[in-house]
Protein backbone atom coordinates (compact mmCIF):
# COMPACT_ATOMS: atom_id res chain seq x y z
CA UNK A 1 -35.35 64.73 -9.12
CA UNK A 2 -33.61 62.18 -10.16
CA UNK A 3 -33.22 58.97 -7.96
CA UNK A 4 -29.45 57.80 -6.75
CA UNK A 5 -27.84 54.98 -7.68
CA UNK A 6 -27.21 52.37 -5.28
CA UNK A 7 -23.49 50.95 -5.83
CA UNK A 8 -24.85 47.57 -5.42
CA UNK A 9 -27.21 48.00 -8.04
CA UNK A 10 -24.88 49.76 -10.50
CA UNK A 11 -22.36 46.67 -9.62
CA UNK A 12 -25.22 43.79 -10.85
CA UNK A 13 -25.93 45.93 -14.09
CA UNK A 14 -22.17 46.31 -15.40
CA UNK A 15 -22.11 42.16 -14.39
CA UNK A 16 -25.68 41.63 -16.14
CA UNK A 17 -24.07 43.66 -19.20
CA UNK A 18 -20.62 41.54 -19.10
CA UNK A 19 -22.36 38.19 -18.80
CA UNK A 20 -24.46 38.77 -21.77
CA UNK A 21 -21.53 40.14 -23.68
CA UNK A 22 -19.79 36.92 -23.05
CA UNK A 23 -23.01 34.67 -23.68
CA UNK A 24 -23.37 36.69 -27.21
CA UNK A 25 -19.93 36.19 -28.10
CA UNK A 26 -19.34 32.10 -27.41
CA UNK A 27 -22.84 31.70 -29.25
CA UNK A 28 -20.82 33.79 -32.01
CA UNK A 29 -17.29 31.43 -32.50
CA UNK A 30 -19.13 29.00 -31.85
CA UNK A 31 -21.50 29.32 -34.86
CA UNK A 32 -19.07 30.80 -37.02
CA UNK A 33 -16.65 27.77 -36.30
CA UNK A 34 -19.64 25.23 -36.96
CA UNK A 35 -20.66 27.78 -40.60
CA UNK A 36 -16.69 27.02 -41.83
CA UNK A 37 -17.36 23.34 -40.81
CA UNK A 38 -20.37 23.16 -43.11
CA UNK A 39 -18.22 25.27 -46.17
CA UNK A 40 -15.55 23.09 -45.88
CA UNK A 41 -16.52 19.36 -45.08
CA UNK A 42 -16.56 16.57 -47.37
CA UNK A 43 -19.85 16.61 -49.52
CA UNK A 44 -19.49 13.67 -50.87
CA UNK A 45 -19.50 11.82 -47.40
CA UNK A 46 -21.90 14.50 -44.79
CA UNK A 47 -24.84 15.59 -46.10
CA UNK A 48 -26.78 18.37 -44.40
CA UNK A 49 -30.21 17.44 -42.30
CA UNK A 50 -31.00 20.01 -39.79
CA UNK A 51 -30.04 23.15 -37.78
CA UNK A 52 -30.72 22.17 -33.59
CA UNK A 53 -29.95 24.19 -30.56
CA UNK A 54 -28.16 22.90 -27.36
CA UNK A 55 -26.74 24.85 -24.37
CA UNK A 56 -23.32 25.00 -21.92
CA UNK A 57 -23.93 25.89 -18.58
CA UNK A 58 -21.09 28.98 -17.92
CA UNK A 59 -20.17 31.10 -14.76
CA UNK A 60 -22.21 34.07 -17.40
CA UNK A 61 -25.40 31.67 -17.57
CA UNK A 62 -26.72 29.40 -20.25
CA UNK A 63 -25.21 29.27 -23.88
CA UNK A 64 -27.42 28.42 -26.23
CA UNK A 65 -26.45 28.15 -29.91
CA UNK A 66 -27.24 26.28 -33.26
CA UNK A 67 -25.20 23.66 -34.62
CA UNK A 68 -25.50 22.12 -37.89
CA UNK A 69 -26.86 17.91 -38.21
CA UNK A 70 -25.72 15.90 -40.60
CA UNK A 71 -25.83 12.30 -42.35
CA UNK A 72 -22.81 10.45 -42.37
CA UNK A 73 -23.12 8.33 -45.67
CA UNK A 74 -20.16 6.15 -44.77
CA UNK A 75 -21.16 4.99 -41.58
CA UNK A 76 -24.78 5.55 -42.24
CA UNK A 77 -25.08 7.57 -38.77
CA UNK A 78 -26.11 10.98 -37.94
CA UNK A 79 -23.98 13.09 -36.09
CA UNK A 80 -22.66 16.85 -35.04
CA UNK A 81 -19.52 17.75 -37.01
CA UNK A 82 -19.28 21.03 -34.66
CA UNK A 83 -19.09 18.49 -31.97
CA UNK A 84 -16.61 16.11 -33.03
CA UNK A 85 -14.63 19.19 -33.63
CA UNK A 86 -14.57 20.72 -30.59
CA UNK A 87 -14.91 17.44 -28.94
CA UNK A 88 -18.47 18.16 -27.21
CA UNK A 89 -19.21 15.25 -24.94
CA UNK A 90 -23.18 15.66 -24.18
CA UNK A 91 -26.41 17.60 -24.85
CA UNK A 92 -27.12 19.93 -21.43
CA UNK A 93 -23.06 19.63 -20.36
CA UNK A 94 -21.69 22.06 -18.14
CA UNK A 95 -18.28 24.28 -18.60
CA UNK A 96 -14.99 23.02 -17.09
CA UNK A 97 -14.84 26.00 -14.94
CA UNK A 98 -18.52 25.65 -14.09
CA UNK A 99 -17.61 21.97 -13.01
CA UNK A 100 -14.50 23.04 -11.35
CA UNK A 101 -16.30 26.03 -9.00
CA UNK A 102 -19.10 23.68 -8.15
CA UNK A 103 -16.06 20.75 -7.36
CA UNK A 104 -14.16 23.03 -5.13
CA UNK A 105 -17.30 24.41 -3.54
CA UNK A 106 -18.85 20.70 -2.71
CA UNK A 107 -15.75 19.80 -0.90
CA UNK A 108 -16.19 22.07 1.87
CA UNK A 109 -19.43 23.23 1.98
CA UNK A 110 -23.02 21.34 1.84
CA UNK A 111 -24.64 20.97 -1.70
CA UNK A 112 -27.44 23.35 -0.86
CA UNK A 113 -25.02 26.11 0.31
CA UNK A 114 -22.70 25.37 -3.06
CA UNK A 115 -25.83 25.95 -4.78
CA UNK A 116 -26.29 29.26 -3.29
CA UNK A 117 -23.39 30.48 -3.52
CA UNK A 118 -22.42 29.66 -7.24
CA UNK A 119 -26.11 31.17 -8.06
CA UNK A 120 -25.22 34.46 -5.85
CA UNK A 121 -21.56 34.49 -7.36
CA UNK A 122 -22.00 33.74 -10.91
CA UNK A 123 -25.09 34.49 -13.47
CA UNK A 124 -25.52 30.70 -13.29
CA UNK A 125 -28.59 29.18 -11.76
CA UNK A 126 -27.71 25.58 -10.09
CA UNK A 127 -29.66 23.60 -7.52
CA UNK A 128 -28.40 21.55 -4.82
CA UNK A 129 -29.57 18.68 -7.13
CA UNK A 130 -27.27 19.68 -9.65
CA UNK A 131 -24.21 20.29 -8.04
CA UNK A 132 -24.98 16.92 -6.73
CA UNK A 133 -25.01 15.08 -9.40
CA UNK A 134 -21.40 17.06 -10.99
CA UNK A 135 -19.94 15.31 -7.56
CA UNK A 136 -21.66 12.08 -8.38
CA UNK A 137 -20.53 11.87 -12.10
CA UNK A 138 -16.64 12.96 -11.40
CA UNK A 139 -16.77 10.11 -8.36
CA UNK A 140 -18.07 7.73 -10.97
CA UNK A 141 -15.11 8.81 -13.52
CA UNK A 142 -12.97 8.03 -10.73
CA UNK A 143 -13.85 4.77 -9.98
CA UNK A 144 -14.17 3.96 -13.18
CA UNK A 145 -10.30 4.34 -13.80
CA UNK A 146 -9.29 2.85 -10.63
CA UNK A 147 -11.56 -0.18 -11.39
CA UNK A 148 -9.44 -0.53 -14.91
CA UNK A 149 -6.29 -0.43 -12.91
CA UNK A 150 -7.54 -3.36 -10.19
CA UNK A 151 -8.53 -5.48 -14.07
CA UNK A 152 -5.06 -4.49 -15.04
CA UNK A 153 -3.11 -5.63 -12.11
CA UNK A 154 -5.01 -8.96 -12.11
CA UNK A 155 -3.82 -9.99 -16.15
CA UNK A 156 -0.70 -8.96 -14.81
CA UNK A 157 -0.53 -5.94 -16.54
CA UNK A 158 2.51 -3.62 -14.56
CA UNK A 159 2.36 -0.07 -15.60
CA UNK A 160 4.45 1.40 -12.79
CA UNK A 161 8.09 1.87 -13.36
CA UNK A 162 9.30 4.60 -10.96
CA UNK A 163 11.70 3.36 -9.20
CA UNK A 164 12.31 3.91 -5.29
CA UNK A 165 14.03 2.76 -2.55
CA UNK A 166 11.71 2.93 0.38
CA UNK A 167 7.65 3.81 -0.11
CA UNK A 168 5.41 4.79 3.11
CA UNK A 169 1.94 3.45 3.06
CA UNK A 170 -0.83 4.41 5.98
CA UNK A 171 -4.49 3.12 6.08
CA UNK A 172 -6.69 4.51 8.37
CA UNK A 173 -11.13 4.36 8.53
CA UNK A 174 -13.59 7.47 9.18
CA UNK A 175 -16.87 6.21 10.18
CA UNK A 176 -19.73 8.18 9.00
CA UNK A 177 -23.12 8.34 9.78
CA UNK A 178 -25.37 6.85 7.30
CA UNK A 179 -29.18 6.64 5.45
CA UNK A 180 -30.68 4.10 3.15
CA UNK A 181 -33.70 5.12 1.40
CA UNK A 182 -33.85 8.53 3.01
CA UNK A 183 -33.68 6.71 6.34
CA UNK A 184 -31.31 6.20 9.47
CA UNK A 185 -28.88 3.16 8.84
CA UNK A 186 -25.94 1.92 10.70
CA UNK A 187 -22.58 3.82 10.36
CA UNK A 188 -20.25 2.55 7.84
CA UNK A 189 -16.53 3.06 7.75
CA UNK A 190 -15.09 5.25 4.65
CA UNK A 191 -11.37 3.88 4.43
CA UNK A 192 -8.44 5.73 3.79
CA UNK A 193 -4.88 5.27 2.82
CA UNK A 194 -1.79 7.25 1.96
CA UNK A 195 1.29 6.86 0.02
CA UNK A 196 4.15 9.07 -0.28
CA UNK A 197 8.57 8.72 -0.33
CA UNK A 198 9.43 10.53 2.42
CA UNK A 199 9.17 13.94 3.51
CA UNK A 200 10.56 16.95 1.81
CA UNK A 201 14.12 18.67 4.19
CA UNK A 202 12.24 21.64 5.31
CA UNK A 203 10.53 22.94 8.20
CA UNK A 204 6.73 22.43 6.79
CA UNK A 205 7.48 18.32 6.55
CA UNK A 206 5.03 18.11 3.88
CA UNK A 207 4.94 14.49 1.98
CA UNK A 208 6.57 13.79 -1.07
CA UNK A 209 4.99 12.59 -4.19
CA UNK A 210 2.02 12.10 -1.95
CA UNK A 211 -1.02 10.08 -3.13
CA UNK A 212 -4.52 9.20 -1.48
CA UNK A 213 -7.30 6.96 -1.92
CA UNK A 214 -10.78 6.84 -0.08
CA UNK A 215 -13.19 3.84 -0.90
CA UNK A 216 -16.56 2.73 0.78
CA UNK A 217 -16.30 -0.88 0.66
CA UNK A 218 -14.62 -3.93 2.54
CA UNK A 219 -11.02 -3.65 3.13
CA UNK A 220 -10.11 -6.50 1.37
CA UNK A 221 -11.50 -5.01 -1.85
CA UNK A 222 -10.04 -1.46 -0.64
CA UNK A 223 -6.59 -2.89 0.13
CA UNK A 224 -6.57 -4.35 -3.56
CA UNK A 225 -7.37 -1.01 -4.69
CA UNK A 226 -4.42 0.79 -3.16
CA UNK A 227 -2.49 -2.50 -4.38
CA UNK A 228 -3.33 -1.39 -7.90
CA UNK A 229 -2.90 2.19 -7.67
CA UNK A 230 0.27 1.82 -5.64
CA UNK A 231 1.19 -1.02 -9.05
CA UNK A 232 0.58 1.28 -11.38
CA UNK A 233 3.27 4.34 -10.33
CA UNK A 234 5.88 2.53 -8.69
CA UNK A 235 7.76 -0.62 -10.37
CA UNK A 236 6.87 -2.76 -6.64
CA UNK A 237 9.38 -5.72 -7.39
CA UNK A 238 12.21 -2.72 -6.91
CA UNK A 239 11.11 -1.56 -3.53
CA UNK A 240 13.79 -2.50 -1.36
CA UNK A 241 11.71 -1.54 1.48
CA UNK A 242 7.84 -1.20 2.26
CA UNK A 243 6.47 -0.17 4.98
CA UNK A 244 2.91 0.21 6.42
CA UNK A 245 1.56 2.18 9.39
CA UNK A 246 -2.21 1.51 10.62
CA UNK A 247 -4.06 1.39 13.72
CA UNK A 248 -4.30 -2.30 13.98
CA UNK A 249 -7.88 -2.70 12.24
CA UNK A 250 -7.69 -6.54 11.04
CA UNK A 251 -8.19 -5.02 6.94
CA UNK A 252 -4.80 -2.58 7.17
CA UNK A 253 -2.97 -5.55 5.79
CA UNK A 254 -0.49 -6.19 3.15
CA UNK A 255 1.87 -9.02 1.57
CA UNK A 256 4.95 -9.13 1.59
CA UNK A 257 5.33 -5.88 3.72
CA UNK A 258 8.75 -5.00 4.87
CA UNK A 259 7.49 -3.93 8.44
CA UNK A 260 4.01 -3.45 9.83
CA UNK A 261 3.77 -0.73 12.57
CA UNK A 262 1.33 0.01 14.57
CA UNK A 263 0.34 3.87 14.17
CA UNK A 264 1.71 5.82 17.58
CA UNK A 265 -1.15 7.73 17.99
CA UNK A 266 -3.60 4.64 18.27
CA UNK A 267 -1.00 2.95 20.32
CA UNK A 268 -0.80 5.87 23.03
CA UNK A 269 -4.63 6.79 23.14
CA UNK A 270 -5.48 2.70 23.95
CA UNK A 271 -2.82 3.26 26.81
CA UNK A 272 -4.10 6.46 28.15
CA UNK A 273 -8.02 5.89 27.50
CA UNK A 274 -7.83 2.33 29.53
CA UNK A 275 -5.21 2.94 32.31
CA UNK A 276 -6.51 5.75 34.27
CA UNK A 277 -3.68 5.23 37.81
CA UNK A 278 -1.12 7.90 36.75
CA UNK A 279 1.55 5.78 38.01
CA UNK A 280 0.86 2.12 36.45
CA UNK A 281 0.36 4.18 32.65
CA UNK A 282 3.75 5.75 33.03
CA UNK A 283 5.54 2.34 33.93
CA UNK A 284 3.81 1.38 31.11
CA UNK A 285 4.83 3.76 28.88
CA UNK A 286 8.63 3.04 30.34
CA UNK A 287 8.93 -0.07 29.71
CA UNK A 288 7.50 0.35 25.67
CA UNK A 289 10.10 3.24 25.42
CA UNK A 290 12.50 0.91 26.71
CA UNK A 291 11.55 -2.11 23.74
CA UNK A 292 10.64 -3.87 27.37
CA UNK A 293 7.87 -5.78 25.54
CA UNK A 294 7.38 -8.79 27.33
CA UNK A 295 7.82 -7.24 30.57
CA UNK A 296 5.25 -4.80 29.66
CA UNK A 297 2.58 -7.09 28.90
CA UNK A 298 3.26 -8.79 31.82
CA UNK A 299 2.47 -5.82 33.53
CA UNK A 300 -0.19 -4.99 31.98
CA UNK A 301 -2.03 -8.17 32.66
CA UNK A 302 -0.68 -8.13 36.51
CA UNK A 303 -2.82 -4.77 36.73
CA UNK A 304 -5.64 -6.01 35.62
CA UNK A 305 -5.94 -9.06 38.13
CA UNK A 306 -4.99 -6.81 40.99
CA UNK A 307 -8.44 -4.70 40.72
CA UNK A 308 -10.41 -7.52 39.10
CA UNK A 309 -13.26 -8.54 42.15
CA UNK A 310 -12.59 -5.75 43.91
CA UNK A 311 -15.35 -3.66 43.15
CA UNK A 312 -18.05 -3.65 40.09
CA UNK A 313 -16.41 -0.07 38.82
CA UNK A 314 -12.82 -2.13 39.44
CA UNK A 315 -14.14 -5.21 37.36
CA UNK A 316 -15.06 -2.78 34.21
CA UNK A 317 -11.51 -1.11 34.19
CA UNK A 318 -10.07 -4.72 34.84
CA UNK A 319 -11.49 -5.65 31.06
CA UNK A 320 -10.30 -2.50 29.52
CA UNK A 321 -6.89 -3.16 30.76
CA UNK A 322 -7.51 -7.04 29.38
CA UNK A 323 -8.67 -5.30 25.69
CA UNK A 324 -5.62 -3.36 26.08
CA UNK A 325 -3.35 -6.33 27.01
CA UNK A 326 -4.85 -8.09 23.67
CA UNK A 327 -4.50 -5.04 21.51
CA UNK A 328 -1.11 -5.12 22.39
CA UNK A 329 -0.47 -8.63 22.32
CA UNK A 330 -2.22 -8.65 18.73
CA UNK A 331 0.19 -6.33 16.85
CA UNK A 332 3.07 -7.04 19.39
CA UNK A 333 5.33 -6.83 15.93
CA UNK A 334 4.66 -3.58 15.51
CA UNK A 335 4.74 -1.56 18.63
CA UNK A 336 8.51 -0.44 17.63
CA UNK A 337 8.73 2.49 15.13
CA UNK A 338 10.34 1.19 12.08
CA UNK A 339 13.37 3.05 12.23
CA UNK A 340 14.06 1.30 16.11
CA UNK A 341 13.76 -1.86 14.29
CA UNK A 342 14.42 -1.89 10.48
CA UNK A 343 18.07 0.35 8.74
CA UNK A 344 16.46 1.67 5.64
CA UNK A 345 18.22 3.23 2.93
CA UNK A 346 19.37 6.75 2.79
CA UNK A 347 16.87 9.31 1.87
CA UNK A 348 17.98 10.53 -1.40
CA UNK A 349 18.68 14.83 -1.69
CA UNK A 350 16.32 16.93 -0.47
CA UNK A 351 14.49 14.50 1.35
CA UNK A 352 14.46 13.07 4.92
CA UNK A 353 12.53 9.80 6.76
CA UNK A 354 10.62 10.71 9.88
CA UNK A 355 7.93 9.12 12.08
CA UNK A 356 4.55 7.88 10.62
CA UNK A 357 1.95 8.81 11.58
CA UNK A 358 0.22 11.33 8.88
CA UNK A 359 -2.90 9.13 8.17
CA UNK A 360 -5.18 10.74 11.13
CA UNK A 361 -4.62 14.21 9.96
CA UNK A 362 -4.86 13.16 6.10
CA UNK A 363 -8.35 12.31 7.42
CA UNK A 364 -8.94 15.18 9.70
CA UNK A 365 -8.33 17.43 6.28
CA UNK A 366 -9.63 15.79 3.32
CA UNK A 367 -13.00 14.05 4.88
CA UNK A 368 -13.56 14.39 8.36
CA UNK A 369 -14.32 17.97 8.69
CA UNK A 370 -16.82 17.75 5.78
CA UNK A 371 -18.36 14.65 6.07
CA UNK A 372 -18.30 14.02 9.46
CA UNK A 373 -18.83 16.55 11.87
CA UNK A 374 -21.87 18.30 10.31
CA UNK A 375 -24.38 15.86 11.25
CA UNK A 376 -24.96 15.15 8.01
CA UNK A 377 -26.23 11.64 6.37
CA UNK A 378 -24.65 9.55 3.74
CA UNK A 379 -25.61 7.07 0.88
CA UNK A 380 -23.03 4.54 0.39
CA UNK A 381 -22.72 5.86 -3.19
CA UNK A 382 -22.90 9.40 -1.93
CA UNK A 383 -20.18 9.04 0.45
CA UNK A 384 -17.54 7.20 -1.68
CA UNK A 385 -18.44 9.45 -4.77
CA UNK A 386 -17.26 12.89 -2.77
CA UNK A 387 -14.18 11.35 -0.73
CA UNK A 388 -12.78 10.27 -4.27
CA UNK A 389 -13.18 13.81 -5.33
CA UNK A 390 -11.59 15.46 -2.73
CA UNK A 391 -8.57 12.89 -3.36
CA UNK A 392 -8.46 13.25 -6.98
CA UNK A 393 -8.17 17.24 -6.05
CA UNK A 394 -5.03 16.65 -2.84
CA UNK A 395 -3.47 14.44 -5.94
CA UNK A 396 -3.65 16.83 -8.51
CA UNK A 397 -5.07 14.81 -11.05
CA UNK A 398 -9.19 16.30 -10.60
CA UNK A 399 -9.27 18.70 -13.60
CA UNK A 400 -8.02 15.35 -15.81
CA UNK A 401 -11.63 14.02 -14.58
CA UNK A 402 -13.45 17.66 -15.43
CA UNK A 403 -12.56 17.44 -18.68
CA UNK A 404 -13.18 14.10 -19.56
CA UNK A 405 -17.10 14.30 -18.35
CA UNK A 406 -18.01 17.80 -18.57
CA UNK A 407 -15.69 19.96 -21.39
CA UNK A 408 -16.46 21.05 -24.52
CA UNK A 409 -12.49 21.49 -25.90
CA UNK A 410 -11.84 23.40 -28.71
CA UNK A 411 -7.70 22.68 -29.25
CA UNK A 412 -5.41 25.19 -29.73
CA UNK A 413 -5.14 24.43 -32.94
CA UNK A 414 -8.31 24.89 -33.92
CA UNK A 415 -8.19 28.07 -32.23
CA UNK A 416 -5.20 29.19 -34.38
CA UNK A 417 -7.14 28.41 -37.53
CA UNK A 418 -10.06 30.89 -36.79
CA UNK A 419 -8.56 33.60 -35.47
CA UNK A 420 -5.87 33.61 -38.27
CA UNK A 421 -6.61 36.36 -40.37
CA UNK A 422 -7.69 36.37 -43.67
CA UNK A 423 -5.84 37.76 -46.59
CA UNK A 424 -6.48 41.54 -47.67
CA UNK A 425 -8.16 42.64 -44.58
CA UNK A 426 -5.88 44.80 -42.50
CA UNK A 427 -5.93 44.62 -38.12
CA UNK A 428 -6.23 48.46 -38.89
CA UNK A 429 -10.02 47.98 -40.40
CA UNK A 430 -10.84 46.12 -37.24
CA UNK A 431 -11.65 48.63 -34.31
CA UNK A 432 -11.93 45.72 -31.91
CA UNK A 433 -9.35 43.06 -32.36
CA UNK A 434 -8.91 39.75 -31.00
CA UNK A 435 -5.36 38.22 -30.67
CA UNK A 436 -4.01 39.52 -33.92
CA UNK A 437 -7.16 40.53 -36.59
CA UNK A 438 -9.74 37.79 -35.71
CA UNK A 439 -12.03 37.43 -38.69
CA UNK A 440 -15.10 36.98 -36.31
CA UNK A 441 -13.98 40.63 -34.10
CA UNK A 442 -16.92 41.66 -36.03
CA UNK A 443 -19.24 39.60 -35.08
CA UNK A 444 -17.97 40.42 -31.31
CA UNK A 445 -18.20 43.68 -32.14
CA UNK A 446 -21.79 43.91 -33.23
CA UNK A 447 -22.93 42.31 -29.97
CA UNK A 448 -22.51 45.52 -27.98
CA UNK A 449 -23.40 48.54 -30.07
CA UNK A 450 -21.41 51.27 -27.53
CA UNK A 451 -18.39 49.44 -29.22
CA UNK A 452 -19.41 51.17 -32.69
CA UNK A 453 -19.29 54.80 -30.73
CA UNK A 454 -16.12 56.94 -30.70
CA UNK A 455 -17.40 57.44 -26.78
CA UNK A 456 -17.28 54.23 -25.84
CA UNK A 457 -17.37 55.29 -22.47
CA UNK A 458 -20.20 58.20 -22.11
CA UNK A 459 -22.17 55.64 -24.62
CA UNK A 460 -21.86 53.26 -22.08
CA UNK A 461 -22.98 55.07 -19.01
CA UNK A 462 -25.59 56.51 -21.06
CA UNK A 463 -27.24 53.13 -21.96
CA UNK A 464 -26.74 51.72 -18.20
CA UNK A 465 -27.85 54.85 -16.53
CA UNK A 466 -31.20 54.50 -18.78
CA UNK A 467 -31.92 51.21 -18.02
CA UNK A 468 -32.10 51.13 -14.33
């Protein structure tokens, strides 16, 4: 009697089949493209060494195939024509849609579980080591650019030259629990900052032309960093109005800034967290909503010497309120929203200015949730190498990164030039065809012999119903 099939198991065999169909046929091009690179090259100059094998990691598993080695007698090197040709970056390198599964995965989930997951999902084999080290070589990529732009801005290089009216910059830290040589270290802050034009006129009030950075260094350095990005989209001389929202942190600082303000949500949770008497926090609150400033701090301060003395509980709150009173005082400039204090120009169509105050759940989205809450431990390196992923990916500009360190490219024109077909062979000789009569279809062809049947089909089920 025969045994039934489990649908599961039927499921992994058709995928087992596909993958190796697909493995059989990039090993195919791909050595058919490097055989017309030998026929065809300059003789005089490349002269032919050695046949050696490397591999691409792919969502179908490893492709390994031969490439052809050869001595450059110009520039007296050795090197891969197949390579330059398809513009192969490494030995070992990994698909851009390998990279960009693993990416995506490592932004929400832990590099073990990514691990799993692309090895349960794919018929790719990663460790948590190796979807790792994809993070840490985008993150590198990444700092690498913005480091040119910082040595750009400082010979006075200015590459920006969109031009806008009014630009909205927040800065904001996440502070995130941290190890040094596999061991506990004090927490260090991950800094944040966002820059957009204004808000789109709809319902959603989603940012336009939004752009965000995450660093893990000092604030002076990260501050020059946003300086440089910021430099090198918008033309800065023609900003007729900048303005910055932060919490009050002594690093959210920059020059010649139109108006400072002091992010609402900071403001209100200093007032509610160190006035606890219902009463006193509302007159509080009053007299801010009122631009009573001076009176407020007054009042403030008046609190906190009525209850200081009277009790050691009384004495505690009494500092609070005196932190408050100097977190106040300190950024008295900028407890006004801008638009109570500054007339800015008019949003232009299909846009509209409203409060700031977007930086806490920039943060809440992008790092916190992954990197913070999760108990999780952090190298400095670690740390600054995933945030500036999962920026490069909310500014649309990750996959540029992908394939500068991972892809092996073959152009679309080089992908014209194989598959055009050859003179005197008809698309009607070719049983399976690729775009219009591919000259390598039969090499595609031969990798899965049911393709040769006139029952593709029964053949198929045949061979797969044998094999399990």
């Amino acid at each position: 009697m025969t045994k039934d099939i489990n649908f599961k198991m039927l499921e992994e065999k058709i995928f087992g089949f596909a993958c190796e169909f697909a493995k059989s046929t990039m090993v195919n091009i791909l050595e058919a493209i490097d055989s017309d690179i030998m026929k065809s090259r300059d003789r005089k100059r490349y002269r032919l060494k050695d046949t050696i094998q490397t591999s691409i990691k792919t969502v179908f598993g490893d492709v390994t195939y031969a490439r052809r080695y050869y001595y450059d007698k110009e520039k007296g090197t050795y090197t891969y024509l197949l390579d330059a040709e398809i513009n192969v970056k490494k030995t070992g390198l990994y698909s851009a849609h390998m990279v960009d599964i693993i990416l995506n995965d490592c932004m929400n989930l832990s590099y073990r579980k990514t691990a799993e997951n692309i090895s349960r999902a794919t018929n790719q084999n990663i460790s948590a080591t190796a979807a790792w080290k994809v993070v840490q070589q985008t993150g590198i990529n990444i700092q690498t650019d913005e480091e040119q732009l910082i040595s750009d801005m400082g010979r006075g290089i200015k590459l920006g030259a969109k031009k806008v009216d009014v630009l909205f910059q927040e800065a904001d830290g996440v502070w995130l629990n941290m190890q040094k040589n596999k061991k506990k270290a004090p927490k260090q802050e991950l800094k944040l900052a966002t820059i957009y034009e204004g808000w789109k006129d709809s319902k959603r009030h989603e940012l336009v032309n939004k752009k965000v950075i995450a660093g893990m260094e000092t604030g002076k350095r990260f501050m020059k960093r946003r300086e440089a990005i910021v430099s090198s989209i918008y033309d800065i001389d023609g900003i007729e109005t900048k303005l910055l929202n932060g919490d009050g942190a002594a690093w959210i600082d920059i020059e010649e800034i139109t108006y400072k303000q002091l992010d609402q949500y900071h403001l209100y949770k200093e007032i509610i967290t160190k006035i606890n008497h219902k009463k006193i926090r509302k007159q509080v609150i009053e007299k801010l909503h009122n631009d009573d400033i001076d009176s407020m701090l007054k009042y403030v301060l008046m609190y906190a010497d009525s209850i200081d003395g009277s009790s050691k509980s009384n004495s505690k709150k009494a500092q609070g309120i005196r932190d408050l009173h100097a977190y106040l005082s300190n950024n008295r400039k900028g407890l006004q929203k801008y638009n109570q204090v500054l007339e800015v120009p008019e949003a232009r169509p299909g846009m509209v200015y409203r409060n700031m105050g977007v930086q806490e759940n920039q943060n809440c989205t992008l790092v916190t949730m992954r990197m913070k809450h999760r108990r999780m431990r952090w190298s400095e390196s670690g740390a600054n190498n995933l945030a500036k992923v999962i920026c490069s990916k909310a500014n649309g500009d990750l996959d540029k990164y992908i394939q500068k360190s991972f892809d092996a490219v073959i152009s679309v024109r080089e992908l014209q030039r194989i598959e055009a077909e050859p003179k005197g062979l008809s698309a009607k000789k070719i049983p399976f065809i690729v775009g219009k009569g591919s000259k390598y279809a039969e090499l595609i062809k031969n990798t899965v012999p049911v393709l040769n049947t006139s029952d593709v089909t029964a053949s198929a089920i045949r061979g797969l119903l044998n094999s399990i």
